[in-house]
N, C-alpha and C. Protein backbone atom coordinates (compact mmCIF):
# COMPACT_ATOMS: atom_id res chain seq x y z
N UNK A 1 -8.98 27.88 69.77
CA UNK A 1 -9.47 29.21 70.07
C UNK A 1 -10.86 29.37 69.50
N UNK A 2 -11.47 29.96 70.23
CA UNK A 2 -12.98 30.41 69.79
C UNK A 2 -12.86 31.02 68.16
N UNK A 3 -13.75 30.96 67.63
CA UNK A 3 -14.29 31.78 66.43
C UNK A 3 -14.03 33.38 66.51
N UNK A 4 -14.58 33.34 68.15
CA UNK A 4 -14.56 34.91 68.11
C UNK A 4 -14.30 35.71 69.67
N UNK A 5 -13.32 36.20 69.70
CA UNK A 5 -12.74 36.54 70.86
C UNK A 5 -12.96 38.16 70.94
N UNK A 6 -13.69 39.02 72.25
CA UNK A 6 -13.09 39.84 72.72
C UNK A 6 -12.82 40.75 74.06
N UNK A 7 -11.85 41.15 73.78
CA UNK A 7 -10.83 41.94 75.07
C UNK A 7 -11.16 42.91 75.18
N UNK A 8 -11.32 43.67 76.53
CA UNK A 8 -11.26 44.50 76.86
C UNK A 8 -10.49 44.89 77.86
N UNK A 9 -9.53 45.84 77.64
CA UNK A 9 -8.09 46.50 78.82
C UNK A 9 -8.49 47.59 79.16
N UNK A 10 -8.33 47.13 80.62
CA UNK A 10 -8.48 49.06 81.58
C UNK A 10 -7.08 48.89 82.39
N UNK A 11 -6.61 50.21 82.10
CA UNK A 11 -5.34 50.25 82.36
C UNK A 11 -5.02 52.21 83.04
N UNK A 12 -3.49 52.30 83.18
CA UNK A 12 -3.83 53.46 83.38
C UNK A 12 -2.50 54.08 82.06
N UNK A 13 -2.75 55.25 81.59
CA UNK A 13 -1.89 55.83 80.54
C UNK A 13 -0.34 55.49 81.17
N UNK A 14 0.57 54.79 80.26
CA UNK A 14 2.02 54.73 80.52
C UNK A 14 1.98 53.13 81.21
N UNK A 15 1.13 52.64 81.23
CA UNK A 15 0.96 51.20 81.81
C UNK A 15 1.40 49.78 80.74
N UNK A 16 1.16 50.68 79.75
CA UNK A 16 1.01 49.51 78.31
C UNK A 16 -0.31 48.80 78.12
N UNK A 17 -1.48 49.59 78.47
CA UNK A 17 -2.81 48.99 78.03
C UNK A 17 -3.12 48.67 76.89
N UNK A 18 -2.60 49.66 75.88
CA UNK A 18 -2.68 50.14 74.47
C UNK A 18 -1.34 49.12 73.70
N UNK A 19 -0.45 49.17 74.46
CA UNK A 19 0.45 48.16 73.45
C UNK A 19 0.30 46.80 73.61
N UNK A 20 -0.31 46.16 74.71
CA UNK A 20 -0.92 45.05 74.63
C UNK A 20 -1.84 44.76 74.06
N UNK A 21 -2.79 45.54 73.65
CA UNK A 21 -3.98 45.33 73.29
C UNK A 21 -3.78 45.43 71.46
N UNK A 22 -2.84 45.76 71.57
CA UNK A 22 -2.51 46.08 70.10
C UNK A 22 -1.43 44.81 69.46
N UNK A 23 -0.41 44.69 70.51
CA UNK A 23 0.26 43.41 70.44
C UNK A 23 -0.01 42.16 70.48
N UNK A 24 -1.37 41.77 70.75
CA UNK A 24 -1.90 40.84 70.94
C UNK A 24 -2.47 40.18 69.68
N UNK A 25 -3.28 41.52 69.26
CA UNK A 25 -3.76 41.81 67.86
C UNK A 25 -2.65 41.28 66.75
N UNK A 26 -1.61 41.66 66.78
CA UNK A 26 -0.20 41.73 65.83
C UNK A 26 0.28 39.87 65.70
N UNK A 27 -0.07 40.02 67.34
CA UNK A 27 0.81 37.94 67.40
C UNK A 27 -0.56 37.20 66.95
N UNK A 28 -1.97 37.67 67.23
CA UNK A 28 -2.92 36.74 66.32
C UNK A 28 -2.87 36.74 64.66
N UNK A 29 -2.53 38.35 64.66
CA UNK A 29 -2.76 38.13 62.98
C UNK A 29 -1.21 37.42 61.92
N UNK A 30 -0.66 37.15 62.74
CA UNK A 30 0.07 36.04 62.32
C UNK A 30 -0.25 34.68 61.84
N UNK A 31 -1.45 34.54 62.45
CA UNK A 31 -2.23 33.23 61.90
C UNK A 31 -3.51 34.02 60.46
N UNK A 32 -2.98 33.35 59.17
CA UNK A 32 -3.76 33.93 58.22
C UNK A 32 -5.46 33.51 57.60
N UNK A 33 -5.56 32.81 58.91
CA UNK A 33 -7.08 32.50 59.06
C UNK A 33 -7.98 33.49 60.23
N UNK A 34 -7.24 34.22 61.04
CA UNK A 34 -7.89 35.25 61.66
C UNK A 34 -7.45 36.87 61.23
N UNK A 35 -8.79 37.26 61.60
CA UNK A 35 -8.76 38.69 61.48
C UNK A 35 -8.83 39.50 62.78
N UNK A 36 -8.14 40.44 62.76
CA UNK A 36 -7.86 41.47 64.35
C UNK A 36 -8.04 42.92 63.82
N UNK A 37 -8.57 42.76 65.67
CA UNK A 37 -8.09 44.77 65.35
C UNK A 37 -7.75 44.82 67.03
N UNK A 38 -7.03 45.95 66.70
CA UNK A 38 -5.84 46.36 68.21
C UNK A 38 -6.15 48.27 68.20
N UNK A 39 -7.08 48.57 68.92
CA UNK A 39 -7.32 49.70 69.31
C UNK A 39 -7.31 50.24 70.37
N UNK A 40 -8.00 51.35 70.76
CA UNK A 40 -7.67 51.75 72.18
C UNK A 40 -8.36 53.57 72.52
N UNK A 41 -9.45 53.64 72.91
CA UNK A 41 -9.66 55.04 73.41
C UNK A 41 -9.20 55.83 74.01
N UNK A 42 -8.99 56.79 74.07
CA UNK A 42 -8.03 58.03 74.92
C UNK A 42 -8.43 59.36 74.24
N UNK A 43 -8.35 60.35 75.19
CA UNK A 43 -7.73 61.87 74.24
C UNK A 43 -6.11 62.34 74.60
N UNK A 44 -6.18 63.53 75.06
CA UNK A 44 -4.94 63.77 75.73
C UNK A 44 -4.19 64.10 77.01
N UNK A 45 -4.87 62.59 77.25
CA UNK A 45 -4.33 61.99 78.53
C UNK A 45 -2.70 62.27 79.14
N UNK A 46 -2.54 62.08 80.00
CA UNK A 46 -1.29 61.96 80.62
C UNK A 46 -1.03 60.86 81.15
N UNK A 47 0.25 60.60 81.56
CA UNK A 47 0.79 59.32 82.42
C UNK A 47 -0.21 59.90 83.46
N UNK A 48 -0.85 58.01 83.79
CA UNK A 48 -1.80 58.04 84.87
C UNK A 48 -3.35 58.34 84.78
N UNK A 49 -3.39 58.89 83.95
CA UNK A 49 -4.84 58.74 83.33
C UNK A 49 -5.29 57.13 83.01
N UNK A 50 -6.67 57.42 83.19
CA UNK A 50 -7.28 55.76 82.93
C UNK A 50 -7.38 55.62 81.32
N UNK A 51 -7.08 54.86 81.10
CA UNK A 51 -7.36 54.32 79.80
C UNK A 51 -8.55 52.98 79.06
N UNK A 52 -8.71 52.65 78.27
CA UNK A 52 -9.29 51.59 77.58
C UNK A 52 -8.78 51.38 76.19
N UNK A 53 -8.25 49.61 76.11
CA UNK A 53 -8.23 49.36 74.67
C UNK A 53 -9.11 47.77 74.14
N UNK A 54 -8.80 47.32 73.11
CA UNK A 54 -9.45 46.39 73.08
C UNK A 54 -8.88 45.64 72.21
N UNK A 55 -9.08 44.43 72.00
CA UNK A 55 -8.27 43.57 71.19
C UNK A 55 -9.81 42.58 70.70
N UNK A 56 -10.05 42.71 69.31
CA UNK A 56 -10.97 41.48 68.56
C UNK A 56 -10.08 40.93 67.59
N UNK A 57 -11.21 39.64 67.72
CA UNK A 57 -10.22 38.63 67.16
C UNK A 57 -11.42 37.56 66.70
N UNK A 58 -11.64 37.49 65.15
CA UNK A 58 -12.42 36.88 64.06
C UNK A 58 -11.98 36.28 63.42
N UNK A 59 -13.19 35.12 62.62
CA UNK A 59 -12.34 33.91 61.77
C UNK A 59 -12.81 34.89 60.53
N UNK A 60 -13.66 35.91 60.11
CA UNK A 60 -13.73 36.54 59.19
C UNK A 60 -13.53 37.71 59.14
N UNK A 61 -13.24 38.20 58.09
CA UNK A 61 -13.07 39.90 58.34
C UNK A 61 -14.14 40.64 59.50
N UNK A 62 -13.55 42.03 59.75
CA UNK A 62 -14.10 42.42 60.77
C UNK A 62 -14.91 44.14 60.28
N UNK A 63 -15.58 43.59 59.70
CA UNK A 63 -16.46 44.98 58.85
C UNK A 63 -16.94 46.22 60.41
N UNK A 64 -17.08 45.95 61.61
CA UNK A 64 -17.40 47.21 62.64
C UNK A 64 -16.11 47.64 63.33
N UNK A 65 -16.16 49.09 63.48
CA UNK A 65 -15.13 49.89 63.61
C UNK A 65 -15.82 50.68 65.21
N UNK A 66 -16.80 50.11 65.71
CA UNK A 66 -17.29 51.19 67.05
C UNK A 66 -16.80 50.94 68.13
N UNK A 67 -16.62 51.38 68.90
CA UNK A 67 -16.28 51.21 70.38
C UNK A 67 -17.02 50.84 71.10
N UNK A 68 -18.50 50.18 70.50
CA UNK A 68 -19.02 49.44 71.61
C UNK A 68 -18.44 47.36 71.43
N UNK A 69 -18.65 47.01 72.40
CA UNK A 69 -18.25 45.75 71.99
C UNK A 69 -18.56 44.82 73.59
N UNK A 70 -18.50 43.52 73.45
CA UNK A 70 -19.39 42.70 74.29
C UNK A 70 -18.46 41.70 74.80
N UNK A 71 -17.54 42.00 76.19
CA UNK A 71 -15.99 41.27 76.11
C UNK A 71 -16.30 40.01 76.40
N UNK A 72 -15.47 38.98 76.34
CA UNK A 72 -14.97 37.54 76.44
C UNK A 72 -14.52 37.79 78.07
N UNK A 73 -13.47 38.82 77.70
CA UNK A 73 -12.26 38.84 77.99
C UNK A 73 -11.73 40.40 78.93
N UNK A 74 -12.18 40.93 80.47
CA UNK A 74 -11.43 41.94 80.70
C UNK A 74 -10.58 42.09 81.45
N UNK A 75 -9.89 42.83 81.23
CA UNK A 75 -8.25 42.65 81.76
C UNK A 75 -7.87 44.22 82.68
N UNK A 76 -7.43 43.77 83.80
CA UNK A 76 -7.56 45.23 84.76
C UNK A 76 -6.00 45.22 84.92
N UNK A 77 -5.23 46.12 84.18
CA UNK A 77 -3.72 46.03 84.20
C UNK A 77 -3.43 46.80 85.58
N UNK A 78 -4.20 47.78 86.17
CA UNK A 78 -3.78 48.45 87.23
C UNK A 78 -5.07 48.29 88.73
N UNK A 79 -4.26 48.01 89.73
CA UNK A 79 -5.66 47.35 90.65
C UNK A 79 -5.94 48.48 91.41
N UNK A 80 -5.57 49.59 91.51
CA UNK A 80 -6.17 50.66 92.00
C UNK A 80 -7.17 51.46 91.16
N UNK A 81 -7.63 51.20 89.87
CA UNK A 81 -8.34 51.28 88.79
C UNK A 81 -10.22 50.34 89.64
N UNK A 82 -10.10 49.58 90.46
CA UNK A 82 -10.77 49.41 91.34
C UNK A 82 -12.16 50.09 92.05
N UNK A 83 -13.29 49.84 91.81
CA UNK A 83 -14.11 50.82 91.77
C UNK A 83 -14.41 52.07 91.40
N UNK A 84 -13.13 52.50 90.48
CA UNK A 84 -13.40 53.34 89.37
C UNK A 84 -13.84 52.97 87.87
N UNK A 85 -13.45 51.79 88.19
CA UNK A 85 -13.69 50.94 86.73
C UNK A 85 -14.71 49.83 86.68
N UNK A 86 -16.09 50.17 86.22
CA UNK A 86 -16.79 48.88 86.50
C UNK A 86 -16.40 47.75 85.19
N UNK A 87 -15.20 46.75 85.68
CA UNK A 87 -15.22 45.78 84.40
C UNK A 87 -15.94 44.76 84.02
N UNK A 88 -17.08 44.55 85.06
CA UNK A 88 -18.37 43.94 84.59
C UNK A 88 -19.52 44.62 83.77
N UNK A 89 -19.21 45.72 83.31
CA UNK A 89 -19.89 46.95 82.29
C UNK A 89 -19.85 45.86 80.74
N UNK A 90 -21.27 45.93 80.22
CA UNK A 90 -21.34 44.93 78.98
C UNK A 90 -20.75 43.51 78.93
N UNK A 91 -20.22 43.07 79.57
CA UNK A 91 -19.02 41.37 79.98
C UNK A 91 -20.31 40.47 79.51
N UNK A 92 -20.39 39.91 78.63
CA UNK A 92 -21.44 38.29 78.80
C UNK A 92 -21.06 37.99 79.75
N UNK A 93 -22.52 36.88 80.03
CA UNK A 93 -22.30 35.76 81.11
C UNK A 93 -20.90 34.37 80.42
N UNK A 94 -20.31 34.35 81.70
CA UNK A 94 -19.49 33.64 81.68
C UNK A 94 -18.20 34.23 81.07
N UNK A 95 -17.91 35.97 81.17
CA UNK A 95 -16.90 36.33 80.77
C UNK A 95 -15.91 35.95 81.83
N UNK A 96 -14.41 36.46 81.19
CA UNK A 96 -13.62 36.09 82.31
C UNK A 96 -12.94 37.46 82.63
N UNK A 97 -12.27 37.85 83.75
CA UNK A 97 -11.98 38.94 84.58
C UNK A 97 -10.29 38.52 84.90
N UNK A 98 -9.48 38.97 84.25
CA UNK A 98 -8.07 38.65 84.57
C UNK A 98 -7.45 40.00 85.46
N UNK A 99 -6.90 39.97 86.80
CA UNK A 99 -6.81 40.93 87.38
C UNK A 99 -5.46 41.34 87.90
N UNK A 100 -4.53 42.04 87.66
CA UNK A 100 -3.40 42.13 88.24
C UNK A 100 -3.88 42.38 89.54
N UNK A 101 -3.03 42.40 90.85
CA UNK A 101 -3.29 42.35 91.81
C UNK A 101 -2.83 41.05 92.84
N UNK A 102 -1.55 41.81 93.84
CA UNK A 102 -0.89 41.02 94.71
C UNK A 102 -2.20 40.13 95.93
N UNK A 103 -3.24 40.51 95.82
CA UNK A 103 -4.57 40.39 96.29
C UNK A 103 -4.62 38.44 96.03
N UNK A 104 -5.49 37.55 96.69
CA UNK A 104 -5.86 36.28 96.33
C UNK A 104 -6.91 36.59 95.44
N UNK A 105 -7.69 35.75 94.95
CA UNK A 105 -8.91 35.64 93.89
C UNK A 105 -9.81 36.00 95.02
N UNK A 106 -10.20 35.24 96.23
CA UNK A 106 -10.79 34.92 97.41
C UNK A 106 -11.56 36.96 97.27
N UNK A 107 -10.47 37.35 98.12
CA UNK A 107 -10.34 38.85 98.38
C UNK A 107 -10.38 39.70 96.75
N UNK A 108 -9.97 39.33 95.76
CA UNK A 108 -10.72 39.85 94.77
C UNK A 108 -11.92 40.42 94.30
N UNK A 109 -12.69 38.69 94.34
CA UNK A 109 -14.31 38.42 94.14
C UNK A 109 -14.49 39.67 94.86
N UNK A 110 -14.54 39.67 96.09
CA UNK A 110 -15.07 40.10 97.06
C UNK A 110 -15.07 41.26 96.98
N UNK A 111 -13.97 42.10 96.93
CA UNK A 111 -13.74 43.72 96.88
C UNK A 111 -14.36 44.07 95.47
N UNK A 112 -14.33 43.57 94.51
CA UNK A 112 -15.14 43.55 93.27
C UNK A 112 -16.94 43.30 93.27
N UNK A 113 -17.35 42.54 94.38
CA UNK A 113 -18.47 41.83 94.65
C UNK A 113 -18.54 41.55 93.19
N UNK A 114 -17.60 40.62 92.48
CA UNK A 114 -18.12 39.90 91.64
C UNK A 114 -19.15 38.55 91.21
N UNK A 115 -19.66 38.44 90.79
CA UNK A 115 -20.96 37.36 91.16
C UNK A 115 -20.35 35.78 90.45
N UNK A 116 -19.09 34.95 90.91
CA UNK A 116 -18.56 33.90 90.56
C UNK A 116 -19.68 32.89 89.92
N UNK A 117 -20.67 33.06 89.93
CA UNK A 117 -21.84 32.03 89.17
C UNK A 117 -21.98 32.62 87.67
N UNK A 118 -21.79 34.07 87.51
CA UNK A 118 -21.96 34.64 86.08
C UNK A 118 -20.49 35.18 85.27
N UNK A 119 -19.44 35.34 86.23
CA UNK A 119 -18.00 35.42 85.90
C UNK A 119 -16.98 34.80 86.02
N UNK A 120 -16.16 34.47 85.30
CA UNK A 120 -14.91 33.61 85.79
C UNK A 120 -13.95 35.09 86.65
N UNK A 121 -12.79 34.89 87.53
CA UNK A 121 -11.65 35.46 87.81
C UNK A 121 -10.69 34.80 87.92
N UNK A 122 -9.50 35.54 87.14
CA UNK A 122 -7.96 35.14 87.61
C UNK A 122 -7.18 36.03 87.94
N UNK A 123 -6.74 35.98 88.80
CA UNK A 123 -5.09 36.98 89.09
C UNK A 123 -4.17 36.64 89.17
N UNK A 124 -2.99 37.95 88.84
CA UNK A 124 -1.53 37.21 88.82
C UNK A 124 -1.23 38.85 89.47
N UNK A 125 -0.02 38.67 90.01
CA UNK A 125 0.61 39.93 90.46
C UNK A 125 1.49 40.56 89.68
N UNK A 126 1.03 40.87 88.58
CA UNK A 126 2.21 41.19 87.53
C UNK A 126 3.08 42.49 87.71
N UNK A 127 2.46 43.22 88.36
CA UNK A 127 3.65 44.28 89.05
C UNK A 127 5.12 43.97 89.63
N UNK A 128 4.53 42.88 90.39
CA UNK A 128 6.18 41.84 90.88
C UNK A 128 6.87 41.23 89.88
N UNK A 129 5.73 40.46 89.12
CA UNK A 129 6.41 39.82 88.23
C UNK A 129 7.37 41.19 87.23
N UNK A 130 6.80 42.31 86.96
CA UNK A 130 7.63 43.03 85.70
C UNK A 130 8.72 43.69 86.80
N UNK A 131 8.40 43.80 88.14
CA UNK A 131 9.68 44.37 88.59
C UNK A 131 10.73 43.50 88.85
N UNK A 132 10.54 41.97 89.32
CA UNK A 132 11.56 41.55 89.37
C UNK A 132 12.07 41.15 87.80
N UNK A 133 11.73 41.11 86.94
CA UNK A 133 12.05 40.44 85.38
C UNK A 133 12.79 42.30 84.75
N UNK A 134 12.12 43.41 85.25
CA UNK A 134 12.54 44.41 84.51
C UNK A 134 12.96 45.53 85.10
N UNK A 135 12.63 45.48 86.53
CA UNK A 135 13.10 46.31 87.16
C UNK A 135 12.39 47.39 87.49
N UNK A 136 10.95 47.50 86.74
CA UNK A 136 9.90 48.43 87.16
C UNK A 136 8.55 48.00 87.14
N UNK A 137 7.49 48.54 87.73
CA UNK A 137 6.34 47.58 86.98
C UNK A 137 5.58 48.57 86.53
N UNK A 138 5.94 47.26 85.14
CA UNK A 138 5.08 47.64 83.87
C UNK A 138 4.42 46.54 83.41
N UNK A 139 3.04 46.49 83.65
CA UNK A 139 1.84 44.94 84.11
C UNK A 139 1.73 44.73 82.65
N UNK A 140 2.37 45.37 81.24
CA UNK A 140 1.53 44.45 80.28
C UNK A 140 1.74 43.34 79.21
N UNK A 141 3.21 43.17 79.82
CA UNK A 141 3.95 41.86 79.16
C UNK A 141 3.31 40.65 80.41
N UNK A 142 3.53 40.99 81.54
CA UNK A 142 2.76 39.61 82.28
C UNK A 142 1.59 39.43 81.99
N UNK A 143 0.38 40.83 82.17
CA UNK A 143 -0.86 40.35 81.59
C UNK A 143 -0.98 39.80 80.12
N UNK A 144 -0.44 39.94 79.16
CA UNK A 144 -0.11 39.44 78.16
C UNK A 144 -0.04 37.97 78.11
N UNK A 145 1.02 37.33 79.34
CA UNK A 145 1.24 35.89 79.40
C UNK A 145 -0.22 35.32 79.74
N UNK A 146 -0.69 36.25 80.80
CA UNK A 146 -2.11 35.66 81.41
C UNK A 146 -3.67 35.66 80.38
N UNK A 147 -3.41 36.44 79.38
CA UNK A 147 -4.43 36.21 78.70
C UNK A 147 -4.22 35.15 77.66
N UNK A 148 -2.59 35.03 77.19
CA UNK A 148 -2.69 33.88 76.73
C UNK A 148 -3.20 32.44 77.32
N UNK A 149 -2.80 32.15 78.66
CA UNK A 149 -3.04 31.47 79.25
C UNK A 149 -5.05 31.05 79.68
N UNK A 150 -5.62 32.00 79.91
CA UNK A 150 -6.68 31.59 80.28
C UNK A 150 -7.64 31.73 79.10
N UNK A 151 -7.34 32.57 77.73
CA UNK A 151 -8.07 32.37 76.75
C UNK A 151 -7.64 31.17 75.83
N UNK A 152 -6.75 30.68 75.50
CA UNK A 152 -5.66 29.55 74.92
C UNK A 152 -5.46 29.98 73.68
N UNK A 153 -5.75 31.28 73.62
CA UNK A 153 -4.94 31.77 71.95
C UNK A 153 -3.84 31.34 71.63
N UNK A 154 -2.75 30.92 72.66
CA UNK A 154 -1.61 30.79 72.43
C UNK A 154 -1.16 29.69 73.50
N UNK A 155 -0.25 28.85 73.11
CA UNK A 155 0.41 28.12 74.41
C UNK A 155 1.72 29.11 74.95
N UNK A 156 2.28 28.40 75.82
CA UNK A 156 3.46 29.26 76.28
C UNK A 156 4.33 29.66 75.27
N UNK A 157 4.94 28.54 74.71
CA UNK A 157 6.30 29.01 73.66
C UNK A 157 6.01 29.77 72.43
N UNK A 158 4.66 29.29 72.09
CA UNK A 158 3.82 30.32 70.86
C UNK A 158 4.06 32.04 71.00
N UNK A 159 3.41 32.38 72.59
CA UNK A 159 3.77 33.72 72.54
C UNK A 159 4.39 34.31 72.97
N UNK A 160 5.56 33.34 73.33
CA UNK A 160 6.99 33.81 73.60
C UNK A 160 8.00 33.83 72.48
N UNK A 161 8.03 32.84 71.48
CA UNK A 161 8.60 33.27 70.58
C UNK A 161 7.75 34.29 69.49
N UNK A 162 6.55 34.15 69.57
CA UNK A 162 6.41 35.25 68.23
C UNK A 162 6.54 36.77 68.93
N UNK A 163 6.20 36.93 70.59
CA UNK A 163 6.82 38.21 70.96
C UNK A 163 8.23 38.30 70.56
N UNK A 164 8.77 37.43 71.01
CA UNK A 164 10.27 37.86 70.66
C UNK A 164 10.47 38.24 69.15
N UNK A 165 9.90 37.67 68.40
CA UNK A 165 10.30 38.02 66.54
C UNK A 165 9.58 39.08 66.33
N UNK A 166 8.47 39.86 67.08
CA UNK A 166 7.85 41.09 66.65
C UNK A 166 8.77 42.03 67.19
N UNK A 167 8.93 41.82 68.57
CA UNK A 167 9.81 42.51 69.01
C UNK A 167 11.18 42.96 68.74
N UNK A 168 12.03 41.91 68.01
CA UNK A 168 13.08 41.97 67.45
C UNK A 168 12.80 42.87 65.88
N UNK A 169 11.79 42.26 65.31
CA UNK A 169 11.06 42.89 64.17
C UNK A 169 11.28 44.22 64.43
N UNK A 170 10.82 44.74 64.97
CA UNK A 170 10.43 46.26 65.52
C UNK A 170 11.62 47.14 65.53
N UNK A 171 12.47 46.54 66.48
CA UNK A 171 13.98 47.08 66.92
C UNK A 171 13.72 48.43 67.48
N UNK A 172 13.06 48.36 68.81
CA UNK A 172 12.73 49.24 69.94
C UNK A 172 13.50 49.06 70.60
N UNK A 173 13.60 47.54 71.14
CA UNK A 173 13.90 47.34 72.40
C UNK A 173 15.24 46.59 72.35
N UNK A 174 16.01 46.70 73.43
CA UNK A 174 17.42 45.79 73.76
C UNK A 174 17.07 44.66 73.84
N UNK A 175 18.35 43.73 73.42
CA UNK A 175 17.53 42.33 74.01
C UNK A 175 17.97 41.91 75.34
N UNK A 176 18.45 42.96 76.44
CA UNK A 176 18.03 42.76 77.88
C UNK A 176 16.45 43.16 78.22
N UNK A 177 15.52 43.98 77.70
CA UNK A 177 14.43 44.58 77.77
C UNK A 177 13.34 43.35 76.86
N UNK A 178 14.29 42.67 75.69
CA UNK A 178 12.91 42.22 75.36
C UNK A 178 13.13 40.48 76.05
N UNK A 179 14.12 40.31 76.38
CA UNK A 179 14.46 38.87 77.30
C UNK A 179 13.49 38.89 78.62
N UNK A 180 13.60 39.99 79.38
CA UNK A 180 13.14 40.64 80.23
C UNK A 180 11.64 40.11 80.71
N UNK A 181 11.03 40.85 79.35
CA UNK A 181 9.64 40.78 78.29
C UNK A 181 9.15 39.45 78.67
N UNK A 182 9.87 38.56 77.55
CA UNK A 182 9.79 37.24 77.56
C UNK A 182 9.86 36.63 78.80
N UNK A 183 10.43 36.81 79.80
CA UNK A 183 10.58 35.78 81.49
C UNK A 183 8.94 36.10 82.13
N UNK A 184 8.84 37.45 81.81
CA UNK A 184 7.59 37.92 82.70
C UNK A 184 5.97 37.49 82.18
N UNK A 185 6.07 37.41 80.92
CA UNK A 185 4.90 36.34 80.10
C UNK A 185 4.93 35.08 80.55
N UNK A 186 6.47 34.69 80.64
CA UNK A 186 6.40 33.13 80.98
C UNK A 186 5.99 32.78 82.03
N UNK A 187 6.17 33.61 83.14
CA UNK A 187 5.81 33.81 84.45
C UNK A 187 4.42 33.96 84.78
N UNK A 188 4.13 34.95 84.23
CA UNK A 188 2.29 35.42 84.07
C UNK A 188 1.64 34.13 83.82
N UNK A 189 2.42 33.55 83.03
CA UNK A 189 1.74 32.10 81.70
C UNK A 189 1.03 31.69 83.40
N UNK A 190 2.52 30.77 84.15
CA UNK A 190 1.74 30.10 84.87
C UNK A 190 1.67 30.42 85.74
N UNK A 191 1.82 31.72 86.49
CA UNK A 191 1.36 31.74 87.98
C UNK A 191 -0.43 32.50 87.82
N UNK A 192 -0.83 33.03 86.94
CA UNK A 192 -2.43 32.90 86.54
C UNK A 192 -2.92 32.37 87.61
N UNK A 193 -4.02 32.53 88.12
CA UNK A 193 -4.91 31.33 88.88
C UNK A 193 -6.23 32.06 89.35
């Protein structure tokens, strides 16, 4: 993994932008050579409101607390968020663009007019994926698998079992809900592309 990683999630309120972005944070700082932070802007939004969170990730402490930041990494949990959301806003060259969306990459680029010489893209359809694994879709356990996957913070079983031990940790969820969890990361892992 890079030195220094960061994420940026546009999502919409009730999507899990914010608990991914925060969960992500939680399964890195498990390793006691990095430092995280798992935040997320909002006021008092409702289900369906757009959101933003962010996930950094340092080999040294992380002394800035602002909401500006320069992504690696942005992640569009909801694809109707789509020209409301410019996620090439601040991205370095050579960021990458992970996109839910039953859409090809092809037709992505394109409806995005993303410029493939200065951005990477991947998509996965994680809406399918969380409805068939959970029964509704909720994109941020698959996007989850997919950022492991195309950033390599994690291999597959890495952040499938330490979700499962946070998760169990926690004791939110059933373990039909967090099994669930776990199929749809695994899924995300590799259908990415």
């Amino acid at each position: 993994m890079a030195a220094k990683l960061n994420i940026r999630w546009h999502g919409r309120a009730g999507q899990g932008a914010v608990t991914a972005a925060k969960t992500i944070a939680e399964l890195v700082a498990q390793d006691p050579d990095k430092y995280v932070q798992g935040f997320a802007i909002y006021g008092a939004e409702k289900r369906g409101a757009p959101v933003a969170a962010f996930t950094r990730i340092e080999n040294s402490p992380i002394r800035r607390h602002s909401l500006k930041m320069i992504p690696d990494v942005v992640v569009l949990l909801d694809p109707s968020l789509v020209g409301i959301v410019d996620i090439s806003e601040g991205a370095k060259k050579g960021a990458s663009f992970i996109i839910n969306s039953p859409k090809t990459k092809k037709e992505i680029i394109k409806e995005l007019g993303i410029d493939s010489e200065l951005f990477k893209t991947y998509v996965v359809d994680a809406n399918k994926i969380s409805r068939e694994e959970l029964g509704k879709a909720i994109p941020n356990a698959p996007m989850m698998g997919a950022v492991a996957k195309i950033t390599g913070i994690f291999s597959k079983e890495e952040i499938m079992k330490t979700t499962k031990e946070i998760f169990e940790e926690q004791g939110k969820f059933s373990n039909k809900i967090i099994e669930g969890n776990l199929r749809s990361i695994g899924r995300a892992f590799e259908e990415v592309s």
